[in-house]
Protein backbone atom coordinates (compact mmCIF):
# COMPACT_ATOMS: atom_id res chain seq x y z
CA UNK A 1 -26.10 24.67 -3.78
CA UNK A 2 -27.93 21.26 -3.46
CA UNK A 3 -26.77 20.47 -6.88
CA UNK A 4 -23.11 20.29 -7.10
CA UNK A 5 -21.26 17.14 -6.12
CA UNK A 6 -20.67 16.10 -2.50
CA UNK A 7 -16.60 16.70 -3.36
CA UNK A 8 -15.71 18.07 -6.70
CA UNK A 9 -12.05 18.52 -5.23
CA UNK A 10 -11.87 15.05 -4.37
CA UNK A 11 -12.70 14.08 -7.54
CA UNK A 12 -9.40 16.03 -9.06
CA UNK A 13 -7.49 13.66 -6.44
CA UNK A 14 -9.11 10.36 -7.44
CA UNK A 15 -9.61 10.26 -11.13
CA UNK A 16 -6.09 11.93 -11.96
CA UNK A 17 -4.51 8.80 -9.70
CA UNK A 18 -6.74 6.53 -11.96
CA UNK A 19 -4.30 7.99 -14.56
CA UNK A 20 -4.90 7.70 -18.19
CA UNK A 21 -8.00 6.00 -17.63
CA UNK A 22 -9.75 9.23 -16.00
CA UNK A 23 -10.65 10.15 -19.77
CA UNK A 24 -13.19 6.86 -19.83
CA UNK A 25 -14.29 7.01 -16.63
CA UNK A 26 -15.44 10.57 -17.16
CA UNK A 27 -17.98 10.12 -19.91
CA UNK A 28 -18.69 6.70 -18.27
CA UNK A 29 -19.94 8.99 -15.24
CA UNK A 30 -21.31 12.04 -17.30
CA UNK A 31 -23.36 9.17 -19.05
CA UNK A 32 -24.64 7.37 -16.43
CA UNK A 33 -25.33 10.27 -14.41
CA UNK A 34 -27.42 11.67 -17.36
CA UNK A 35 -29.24 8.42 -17.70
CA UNK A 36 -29.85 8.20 -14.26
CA UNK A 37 -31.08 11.87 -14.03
CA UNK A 38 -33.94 11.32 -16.11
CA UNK A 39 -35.46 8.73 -13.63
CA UNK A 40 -34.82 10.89 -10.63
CA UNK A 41 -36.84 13.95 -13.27
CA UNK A 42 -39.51 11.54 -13.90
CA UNK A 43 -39.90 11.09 -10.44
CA UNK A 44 -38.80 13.90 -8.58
CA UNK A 45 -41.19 16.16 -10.86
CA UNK A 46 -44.55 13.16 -10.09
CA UNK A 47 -43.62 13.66 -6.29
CA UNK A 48 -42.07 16.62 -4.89
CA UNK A 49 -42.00 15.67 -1.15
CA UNK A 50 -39.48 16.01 1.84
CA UNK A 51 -37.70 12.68 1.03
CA UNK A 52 -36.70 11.80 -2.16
CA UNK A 53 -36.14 8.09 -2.94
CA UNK A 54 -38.71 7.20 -0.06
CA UNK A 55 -41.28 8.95 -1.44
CA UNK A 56 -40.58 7.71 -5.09
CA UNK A 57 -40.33 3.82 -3.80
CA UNK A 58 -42.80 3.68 -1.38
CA UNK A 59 -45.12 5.00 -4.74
CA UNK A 60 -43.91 2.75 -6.85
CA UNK A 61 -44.00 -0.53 -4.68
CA UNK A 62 -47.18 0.33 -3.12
CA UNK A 63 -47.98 2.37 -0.26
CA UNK A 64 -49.50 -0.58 1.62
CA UNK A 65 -47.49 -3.17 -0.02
CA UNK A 66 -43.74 -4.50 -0.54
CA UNK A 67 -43.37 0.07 -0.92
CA UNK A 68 -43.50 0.08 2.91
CA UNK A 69 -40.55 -2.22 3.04
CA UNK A 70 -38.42 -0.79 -0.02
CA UNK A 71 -39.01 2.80 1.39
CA UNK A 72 -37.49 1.40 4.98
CA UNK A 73 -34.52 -0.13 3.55
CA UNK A 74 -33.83 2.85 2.11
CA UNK A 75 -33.87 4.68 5.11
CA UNK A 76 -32.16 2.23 7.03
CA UNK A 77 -29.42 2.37 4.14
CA UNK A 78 -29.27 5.97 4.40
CA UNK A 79 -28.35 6.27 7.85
CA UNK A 80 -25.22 4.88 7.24
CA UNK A 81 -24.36 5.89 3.77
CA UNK A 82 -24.93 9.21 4.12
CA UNK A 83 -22.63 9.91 7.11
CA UNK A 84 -20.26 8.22 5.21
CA UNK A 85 -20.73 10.82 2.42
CA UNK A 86 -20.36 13.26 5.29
CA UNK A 87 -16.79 11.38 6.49
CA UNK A 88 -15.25 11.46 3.26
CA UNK A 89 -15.71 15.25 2.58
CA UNK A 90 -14.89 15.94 6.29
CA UNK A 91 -11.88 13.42 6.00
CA UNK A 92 -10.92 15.12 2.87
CA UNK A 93 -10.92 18.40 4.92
CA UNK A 94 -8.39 17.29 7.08
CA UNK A 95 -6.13 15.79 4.29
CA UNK A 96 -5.80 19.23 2.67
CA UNK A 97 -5.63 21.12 5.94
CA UNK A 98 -2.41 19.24 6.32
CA UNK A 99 -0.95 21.34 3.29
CA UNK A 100 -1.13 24.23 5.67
CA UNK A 101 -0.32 22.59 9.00
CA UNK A 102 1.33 19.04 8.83
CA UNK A 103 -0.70 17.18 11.04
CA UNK A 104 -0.19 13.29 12.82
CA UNK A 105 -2.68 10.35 11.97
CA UNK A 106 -4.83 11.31 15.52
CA UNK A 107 -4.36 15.27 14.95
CA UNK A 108 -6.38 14.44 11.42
CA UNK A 109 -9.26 13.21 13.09
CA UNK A 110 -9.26 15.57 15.63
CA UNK A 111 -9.79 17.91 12.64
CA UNK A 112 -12.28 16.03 10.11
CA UNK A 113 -14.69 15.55 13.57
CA UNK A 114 -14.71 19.24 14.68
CA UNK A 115 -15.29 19.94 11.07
CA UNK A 116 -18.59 17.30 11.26
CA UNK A 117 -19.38 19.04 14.45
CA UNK A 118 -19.19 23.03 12.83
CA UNK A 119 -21.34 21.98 10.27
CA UNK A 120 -23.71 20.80 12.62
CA UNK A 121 -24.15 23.72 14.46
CA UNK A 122 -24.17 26.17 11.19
CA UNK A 123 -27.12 23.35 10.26
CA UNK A 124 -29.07 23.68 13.34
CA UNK A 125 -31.07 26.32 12.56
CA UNK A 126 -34.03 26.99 10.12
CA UNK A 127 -34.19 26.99 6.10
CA UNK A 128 -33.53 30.29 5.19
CA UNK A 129 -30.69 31.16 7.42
CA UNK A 130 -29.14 27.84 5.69
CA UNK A 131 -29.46 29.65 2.57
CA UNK A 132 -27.66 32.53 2.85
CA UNK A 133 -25.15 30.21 4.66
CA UNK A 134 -24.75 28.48 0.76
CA UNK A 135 -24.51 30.79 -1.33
CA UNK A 136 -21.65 32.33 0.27
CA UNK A 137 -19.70 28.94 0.59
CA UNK A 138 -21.26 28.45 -3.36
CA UNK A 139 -18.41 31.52 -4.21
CA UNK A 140 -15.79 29.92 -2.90
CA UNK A 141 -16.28 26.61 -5.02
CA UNK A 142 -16.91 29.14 -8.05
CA UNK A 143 -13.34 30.52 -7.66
CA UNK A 144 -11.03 27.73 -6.29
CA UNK A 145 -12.74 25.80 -9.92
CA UNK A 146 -12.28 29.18 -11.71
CA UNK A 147 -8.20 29.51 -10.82
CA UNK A 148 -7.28 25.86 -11.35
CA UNK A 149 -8.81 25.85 -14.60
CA UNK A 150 -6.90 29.17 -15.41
CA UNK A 151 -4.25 27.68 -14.18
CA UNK A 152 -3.75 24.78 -16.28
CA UNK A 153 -5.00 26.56 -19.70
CA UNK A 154 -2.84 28.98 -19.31
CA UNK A 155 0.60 27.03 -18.86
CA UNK A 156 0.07 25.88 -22.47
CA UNK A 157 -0.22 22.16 -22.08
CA UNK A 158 -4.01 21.87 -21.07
CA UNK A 159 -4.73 18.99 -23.77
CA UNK A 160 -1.39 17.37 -23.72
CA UNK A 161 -3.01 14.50 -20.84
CA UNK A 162 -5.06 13.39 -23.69
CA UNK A 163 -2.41 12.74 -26.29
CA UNK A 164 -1.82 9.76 -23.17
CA UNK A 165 -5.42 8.47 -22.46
CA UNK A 166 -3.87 5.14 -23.76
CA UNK A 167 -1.56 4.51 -21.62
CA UNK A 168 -0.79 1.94 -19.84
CA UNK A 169 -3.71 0.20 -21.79
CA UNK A 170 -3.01 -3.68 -21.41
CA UNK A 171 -5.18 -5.43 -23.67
CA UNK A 172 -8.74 -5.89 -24.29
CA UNK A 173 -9.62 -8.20 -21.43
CA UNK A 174 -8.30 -5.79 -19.03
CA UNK A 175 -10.45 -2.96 -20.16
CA UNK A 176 -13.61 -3.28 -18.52
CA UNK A 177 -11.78 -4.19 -15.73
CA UNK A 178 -10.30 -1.23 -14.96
CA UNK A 179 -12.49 0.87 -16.37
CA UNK A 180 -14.74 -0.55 -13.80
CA UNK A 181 -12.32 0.28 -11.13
CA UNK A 182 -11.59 4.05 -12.14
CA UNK A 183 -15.37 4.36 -12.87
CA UNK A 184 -16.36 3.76 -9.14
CA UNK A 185 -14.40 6.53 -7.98
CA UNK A 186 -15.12 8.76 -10.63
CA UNK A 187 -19.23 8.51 -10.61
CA UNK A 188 -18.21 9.68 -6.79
CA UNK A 189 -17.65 13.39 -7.84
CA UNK A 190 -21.04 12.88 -9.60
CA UNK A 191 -23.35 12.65 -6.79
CA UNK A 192 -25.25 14.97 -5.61
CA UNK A 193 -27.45 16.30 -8.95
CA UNK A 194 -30.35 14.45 -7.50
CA UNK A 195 -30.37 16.19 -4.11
CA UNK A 196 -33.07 18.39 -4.68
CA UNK A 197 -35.13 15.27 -4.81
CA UNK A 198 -34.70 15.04 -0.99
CA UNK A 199 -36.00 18.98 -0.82
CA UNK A 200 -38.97 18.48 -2.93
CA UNK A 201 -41.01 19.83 -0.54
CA UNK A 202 -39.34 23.51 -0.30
CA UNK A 203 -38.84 23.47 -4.28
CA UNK A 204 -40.95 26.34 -6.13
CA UNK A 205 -42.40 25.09 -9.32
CA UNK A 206 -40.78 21.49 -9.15
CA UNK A 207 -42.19 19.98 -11.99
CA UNK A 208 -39.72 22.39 -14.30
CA UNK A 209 -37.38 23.44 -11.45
CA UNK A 210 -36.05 19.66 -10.45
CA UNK A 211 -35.06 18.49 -13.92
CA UNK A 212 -33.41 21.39 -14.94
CA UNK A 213 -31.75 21.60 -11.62
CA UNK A 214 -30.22 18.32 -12.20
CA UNK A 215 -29.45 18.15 -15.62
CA UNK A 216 -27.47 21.82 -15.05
CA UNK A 217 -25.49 19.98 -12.60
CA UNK A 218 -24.29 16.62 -14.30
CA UNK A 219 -23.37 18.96 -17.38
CA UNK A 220 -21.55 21.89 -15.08
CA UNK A 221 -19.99 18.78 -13.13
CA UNK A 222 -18.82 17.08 -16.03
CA UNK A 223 -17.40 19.95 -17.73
CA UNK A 224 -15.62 21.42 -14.47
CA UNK A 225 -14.25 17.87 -13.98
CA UNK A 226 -12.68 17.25 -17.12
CA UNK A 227 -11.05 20.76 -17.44
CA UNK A 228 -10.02 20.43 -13.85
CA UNK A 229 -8.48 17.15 -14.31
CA UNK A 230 -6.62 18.32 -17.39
CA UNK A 231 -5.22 21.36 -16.15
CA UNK A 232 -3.97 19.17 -12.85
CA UNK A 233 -2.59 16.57 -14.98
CA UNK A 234 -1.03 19.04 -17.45
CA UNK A 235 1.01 19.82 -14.67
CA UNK A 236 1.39 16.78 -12.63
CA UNK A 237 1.70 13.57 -14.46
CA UNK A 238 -0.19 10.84 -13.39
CA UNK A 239 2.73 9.04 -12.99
CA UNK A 240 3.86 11.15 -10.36
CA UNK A 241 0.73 11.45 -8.69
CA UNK A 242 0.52 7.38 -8.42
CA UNK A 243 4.28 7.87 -7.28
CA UNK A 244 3.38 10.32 -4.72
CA UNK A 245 0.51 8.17 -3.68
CA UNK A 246 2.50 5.21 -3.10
CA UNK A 247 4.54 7.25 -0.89
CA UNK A 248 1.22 8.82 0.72
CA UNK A 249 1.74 11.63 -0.34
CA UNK A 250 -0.87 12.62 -2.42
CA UNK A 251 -3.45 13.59 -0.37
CA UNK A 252 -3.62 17.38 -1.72
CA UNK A 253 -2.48 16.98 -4.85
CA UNK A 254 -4.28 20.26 -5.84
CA UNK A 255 -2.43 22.64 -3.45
CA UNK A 256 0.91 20.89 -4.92
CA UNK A 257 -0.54 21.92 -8.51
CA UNK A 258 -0.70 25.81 -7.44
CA UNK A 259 2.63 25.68 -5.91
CA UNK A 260 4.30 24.43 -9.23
CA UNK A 261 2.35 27.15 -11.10
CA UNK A 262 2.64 30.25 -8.74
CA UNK A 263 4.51 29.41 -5.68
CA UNK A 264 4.20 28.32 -2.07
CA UNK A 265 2.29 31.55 -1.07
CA UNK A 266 -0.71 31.38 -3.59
CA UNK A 267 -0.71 27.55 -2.88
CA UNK A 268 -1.88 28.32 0.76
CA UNK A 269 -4.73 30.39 -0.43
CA UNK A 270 -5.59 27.66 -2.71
CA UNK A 271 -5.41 25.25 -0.19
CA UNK A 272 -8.07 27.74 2.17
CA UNK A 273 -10.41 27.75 -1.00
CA UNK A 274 -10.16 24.36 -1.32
CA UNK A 275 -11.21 23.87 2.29
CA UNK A 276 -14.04 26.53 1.86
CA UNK A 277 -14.99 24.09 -0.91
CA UNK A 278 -14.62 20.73 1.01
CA UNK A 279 -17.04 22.41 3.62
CA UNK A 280 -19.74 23.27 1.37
CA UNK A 281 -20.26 19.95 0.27
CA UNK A 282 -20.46 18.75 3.15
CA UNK A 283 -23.08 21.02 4.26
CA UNK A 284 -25.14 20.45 1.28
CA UNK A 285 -24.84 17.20 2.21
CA UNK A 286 -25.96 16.84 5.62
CA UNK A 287 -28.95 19.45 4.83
CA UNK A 288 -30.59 17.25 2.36
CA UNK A 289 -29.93 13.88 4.08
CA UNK A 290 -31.37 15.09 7.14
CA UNK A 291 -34.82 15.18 5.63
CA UNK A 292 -34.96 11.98 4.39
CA UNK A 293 -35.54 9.97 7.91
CA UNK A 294 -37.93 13.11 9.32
CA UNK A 295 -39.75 12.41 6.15
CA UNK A 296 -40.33 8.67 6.67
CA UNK A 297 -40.67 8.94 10.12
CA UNK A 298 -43.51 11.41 9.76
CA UNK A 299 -45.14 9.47 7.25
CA UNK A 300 -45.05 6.66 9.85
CA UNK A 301 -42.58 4.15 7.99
CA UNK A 302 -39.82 4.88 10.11
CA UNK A 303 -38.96 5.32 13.73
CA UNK A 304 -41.43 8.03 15.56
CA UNK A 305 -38.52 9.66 17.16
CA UNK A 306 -37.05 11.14 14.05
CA UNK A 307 -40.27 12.78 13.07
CA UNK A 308 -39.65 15.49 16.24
CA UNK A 309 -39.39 19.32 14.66
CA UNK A 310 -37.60 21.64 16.74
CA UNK A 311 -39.91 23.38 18.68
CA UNK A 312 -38.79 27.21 17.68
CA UNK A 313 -36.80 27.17 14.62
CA UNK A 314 -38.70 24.19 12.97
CA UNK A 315 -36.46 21.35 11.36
CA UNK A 316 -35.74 17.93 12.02
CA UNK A 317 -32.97 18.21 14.43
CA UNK A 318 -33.09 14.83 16.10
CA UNK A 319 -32.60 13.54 12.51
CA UNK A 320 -30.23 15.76 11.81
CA UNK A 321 -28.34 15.20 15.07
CA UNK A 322 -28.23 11.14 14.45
CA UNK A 323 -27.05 11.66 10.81
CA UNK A 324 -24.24 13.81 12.26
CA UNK A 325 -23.44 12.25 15.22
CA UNK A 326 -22.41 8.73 13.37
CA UNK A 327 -21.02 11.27 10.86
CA UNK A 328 -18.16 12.36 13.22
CA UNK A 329 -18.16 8.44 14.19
CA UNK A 330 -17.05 7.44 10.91
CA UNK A 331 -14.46 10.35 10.43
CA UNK A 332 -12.57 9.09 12.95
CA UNK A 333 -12.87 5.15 11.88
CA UNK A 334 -12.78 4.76 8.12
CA UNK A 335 -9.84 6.14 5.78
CA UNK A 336 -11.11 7.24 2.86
CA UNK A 337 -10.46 4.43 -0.05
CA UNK A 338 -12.64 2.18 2.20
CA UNK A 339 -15.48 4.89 2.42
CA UNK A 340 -15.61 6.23 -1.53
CA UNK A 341 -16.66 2.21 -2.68
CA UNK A 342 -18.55 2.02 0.85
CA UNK A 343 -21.14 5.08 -0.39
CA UNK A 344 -21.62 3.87 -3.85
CA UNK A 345 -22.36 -0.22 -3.19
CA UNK A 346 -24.78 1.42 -0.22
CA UNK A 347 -26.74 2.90 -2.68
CA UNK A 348 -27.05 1.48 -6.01
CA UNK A 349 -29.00 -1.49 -5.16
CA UNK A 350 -31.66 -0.11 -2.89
CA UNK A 351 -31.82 3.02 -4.39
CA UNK A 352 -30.47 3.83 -8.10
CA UNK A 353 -31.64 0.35 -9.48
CA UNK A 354 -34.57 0.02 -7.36
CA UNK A 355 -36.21 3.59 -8.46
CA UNK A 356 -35.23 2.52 -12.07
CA UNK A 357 -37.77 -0.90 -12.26
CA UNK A 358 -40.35 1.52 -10.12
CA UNK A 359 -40.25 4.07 -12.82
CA UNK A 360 -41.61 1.30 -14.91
CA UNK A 361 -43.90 -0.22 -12.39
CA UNK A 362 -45.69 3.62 -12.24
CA UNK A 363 -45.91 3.91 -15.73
CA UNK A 364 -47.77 0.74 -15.51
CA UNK A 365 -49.75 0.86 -12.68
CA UNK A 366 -50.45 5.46 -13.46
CA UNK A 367 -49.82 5.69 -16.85
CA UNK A 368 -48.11 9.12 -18.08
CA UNK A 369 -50.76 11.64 -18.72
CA UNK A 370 -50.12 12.77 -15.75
CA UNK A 371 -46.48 13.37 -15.40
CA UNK A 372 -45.08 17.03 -15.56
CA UNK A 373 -41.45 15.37 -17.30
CA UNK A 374 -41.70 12.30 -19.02
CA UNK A 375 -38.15 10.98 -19.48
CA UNK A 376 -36.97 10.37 -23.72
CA UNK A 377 -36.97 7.17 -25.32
CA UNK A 378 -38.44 5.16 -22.66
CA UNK A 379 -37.44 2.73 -21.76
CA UNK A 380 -33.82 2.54 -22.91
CA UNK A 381 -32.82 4.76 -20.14
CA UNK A 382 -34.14 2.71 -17.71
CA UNK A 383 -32.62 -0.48 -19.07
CA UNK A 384 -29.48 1.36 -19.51
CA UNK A 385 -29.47 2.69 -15.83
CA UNK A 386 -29.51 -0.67 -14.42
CA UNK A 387 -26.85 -2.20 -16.62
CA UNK A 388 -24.64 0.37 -15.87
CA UNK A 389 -25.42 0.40 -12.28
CA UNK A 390 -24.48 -3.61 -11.65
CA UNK A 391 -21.53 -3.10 -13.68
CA UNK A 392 -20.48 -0.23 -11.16
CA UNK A 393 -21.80 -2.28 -8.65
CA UNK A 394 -19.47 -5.71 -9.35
CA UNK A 395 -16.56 -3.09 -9.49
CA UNK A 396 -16.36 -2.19 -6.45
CA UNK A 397 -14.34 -4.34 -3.89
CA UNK A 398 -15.25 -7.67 -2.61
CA UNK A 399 -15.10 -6.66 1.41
CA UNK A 400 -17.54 -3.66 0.16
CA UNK A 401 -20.23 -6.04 -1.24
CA UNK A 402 -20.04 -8.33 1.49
CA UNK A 403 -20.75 -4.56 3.66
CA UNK A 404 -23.76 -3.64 1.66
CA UNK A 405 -25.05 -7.16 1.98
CA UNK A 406 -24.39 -7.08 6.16
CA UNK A 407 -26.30 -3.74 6.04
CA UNK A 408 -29.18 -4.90 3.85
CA UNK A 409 -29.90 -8.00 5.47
CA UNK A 410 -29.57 -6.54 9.14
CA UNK A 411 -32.12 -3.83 7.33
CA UNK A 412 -34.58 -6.46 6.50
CA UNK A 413 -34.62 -8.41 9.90
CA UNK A 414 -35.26 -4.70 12.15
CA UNK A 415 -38.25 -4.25 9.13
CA UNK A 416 -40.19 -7.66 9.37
CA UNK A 417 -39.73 -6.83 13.75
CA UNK A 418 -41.10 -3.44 13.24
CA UNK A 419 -43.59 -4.36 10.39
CA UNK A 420 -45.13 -7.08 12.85
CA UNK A 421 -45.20 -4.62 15.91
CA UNK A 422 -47.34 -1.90 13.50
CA UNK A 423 -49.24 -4.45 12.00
CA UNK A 424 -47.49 -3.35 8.09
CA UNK A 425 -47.52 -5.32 5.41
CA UNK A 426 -46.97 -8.38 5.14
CA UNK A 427 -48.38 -8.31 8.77
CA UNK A 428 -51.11 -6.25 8.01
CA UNK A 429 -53.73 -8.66 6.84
């Protein structure tokens, strides 16, 4: 369950309106997300704690050195990306619950924040409940994937989109331009391989059980996305679906798919599915963010308040309540173009390039007879990982950048103020 991506549905939407480009910007993502993978292996495998990228920065920077303020920012970073993650799924929620019942602008939120709010009460309870919770939501993204696949193979134009990945092409100079563009929302449907990272912890055997977990993922998530996006586009033309975007139309472009194919009826069980499938990422997602400022908090890097366990069913569930609580803050703000770029420039420079140079800076400081996965041809991956990375980074919008740099620096100033008041480096001497 913690392995598939935070909106695989989405992910039809987006890359079939990035039209012929989607064909790129999938094995842009499937690469990156492999590259990246092996870092998170390395790492994840080295340090299975409640956590993730805390853990793996505050090791690689130094526990008593610049580590204590990396593994902060990242915290403070994820308090805001992750609810955005959260939004978007919950957003996209509503956007397909209009298929069933057309909704106005203020009825949609009313919808994506009791959605936030459901999941927080199916999520407020201990770990094994929660997993017998996800693998029945885990069916219903097996079989909404399962019938739009069928769906588009078997109306006997499943590989005519790719007799058109070039169109539209413009020239040369345009091309990493745009491919740019398409790749940020396509690495979206992507995300989420590495969150067994942040369950480390409750992982049995991670030192095998982490990498494979991930590298499963990226290759089920690749595959399910490009058949998915061909049998959509098969159907629907991205012309059309830019045409019924214009016209805002397009938010469930997936239900619309089912109705050409089999009628109104079938489209409305689609559309359920769908929502079934919207909801389990967002669960997933929420579950492993949770642990991530209970994990610094308990480690004493992080505010002492979101350290508290519940006192019966034992989780964090004052960081769980924060996470979800800005969560149903941002449903109701942000539309969902603003928040897909908002998540990825969030991340990539605190966390995805930062864990890349302290992959290095372990191998350095540890060596690797220790490691239980060493990652191949070291250290092209990591160089790779950060290339690709900035260039993903540079693509997203200007107003996004100028976000993640409001966020970061406001993340620095509350660090050196709480650094000085606990006497942390570079107080501490």
């Amino acid at each position: 369950m913690v392995g598939i991506g935070p909106f695989i549905t989405l992910s039809i939407v987006v890359s079939v309106m990035n039209g012929p480009w989607f064909l790129y910007a999938w094995f842009a993502g499937a690469l990156l997300s492999i590259i990246d993978a092996m870092i998170w292996s390395e790492l994840g495998a080295a340090y299975p704690l409640a956590g993730g990228s805390y853990n793996f920065l505050k090791e690689a920077y130094g526990k008593d050195g610049p580590g204590k303020m990396m593994s902060f920012l990242y915290v403070w970073q994820t308090m805001i990306q992750a609810p955005l993650v959260a939004a978007s799924a919950a957003i996209g929620f509503s956007q397909y619950f209009c298929y069933l019942f057309p909704l106005e602008d203020w009825q949609q939120k009313v919808v994506s924040g009791s959605v936030i709010i459901f999941v927080t009460f199916l999520l407020y309870r201990n770990i094994e409940s929660i997993g017998k919770i996800g693998v029945v939501l885990w069916m219903g993204v097996i079989l909404i994937m399962s019938w739009i696949i069928f769906g588009g193979v078997s109306n006997g134009h499943f590989f005519a989109p790719l007799t058109k990945i070039n169109d539209g092409f413009k020239g040369g100079q345009l091309f990493f331009v745009v491919l740019g563009q398409a790749s940020v929302k396509t690495i979206y449907s992507y995300l989420g391989y590495y969150n067994v990272c942040h369950l480390g912890g409750e992982i049995k055997n991670p030192g095998k059980n982490i990498p494979r977990s991930m590298f499963i993922s990226i290759i089920g998530i690749a595959v399910l996305y490009l058949a998915m996006n061909l049998s959509v586009s098969s159907v629907i033309g991205w012309q059309e679906i830019k045409s019924l975007q214009d016209m805002g139309k397009a938010d469930h472009v997936v239900s619309t798919f089912i109705e050409r194919l089999y009628g109104y009826g079938a489209a409305r069980i689609a559309t359920g599915l769908i929502l079934c499938v919207a909801f389990a990422s967002l669960f997933a997602v929420m579950l492993g963010y949770s642990r991530v400022p209970f994990a610094a908090a308990a480690d004493g890097s992080f505010f002492k308040v979101f350290a508290k366990l519940h006192p019966t069913k034992n989780f964090p569930y004052v960081s769980l309540l924060v996470l979800c609580v800005l969560a149903f803050i941002f449903s109701l703000t942000f539309k969902m173009k603003h928040i897909i770029d908002g998540i990825l420039a969030m991340r990539i420079i605190v966390q995805f390039v930062a864990q890349a140079v302290g992959v290095m800076l372990l191998r350095k400081k540890k060596g690797t007879a220790g490691l239980a996965y060493k990652m191949p041809l070291y250290p092209l991956p990591v160089i790779l990982a950060i290339a690709m990375w900035l260039y993903i980074f540079f693509s997203t919008q200007f107003m996004i950048m100028l976000y993640f740099a409001a966020v970061f620096g406001t993340g620095l100033i509350v660090y050196f103020i709480y650094a000085n008041y606990k006497k942390q480096w570079p107080f501490n001497k």
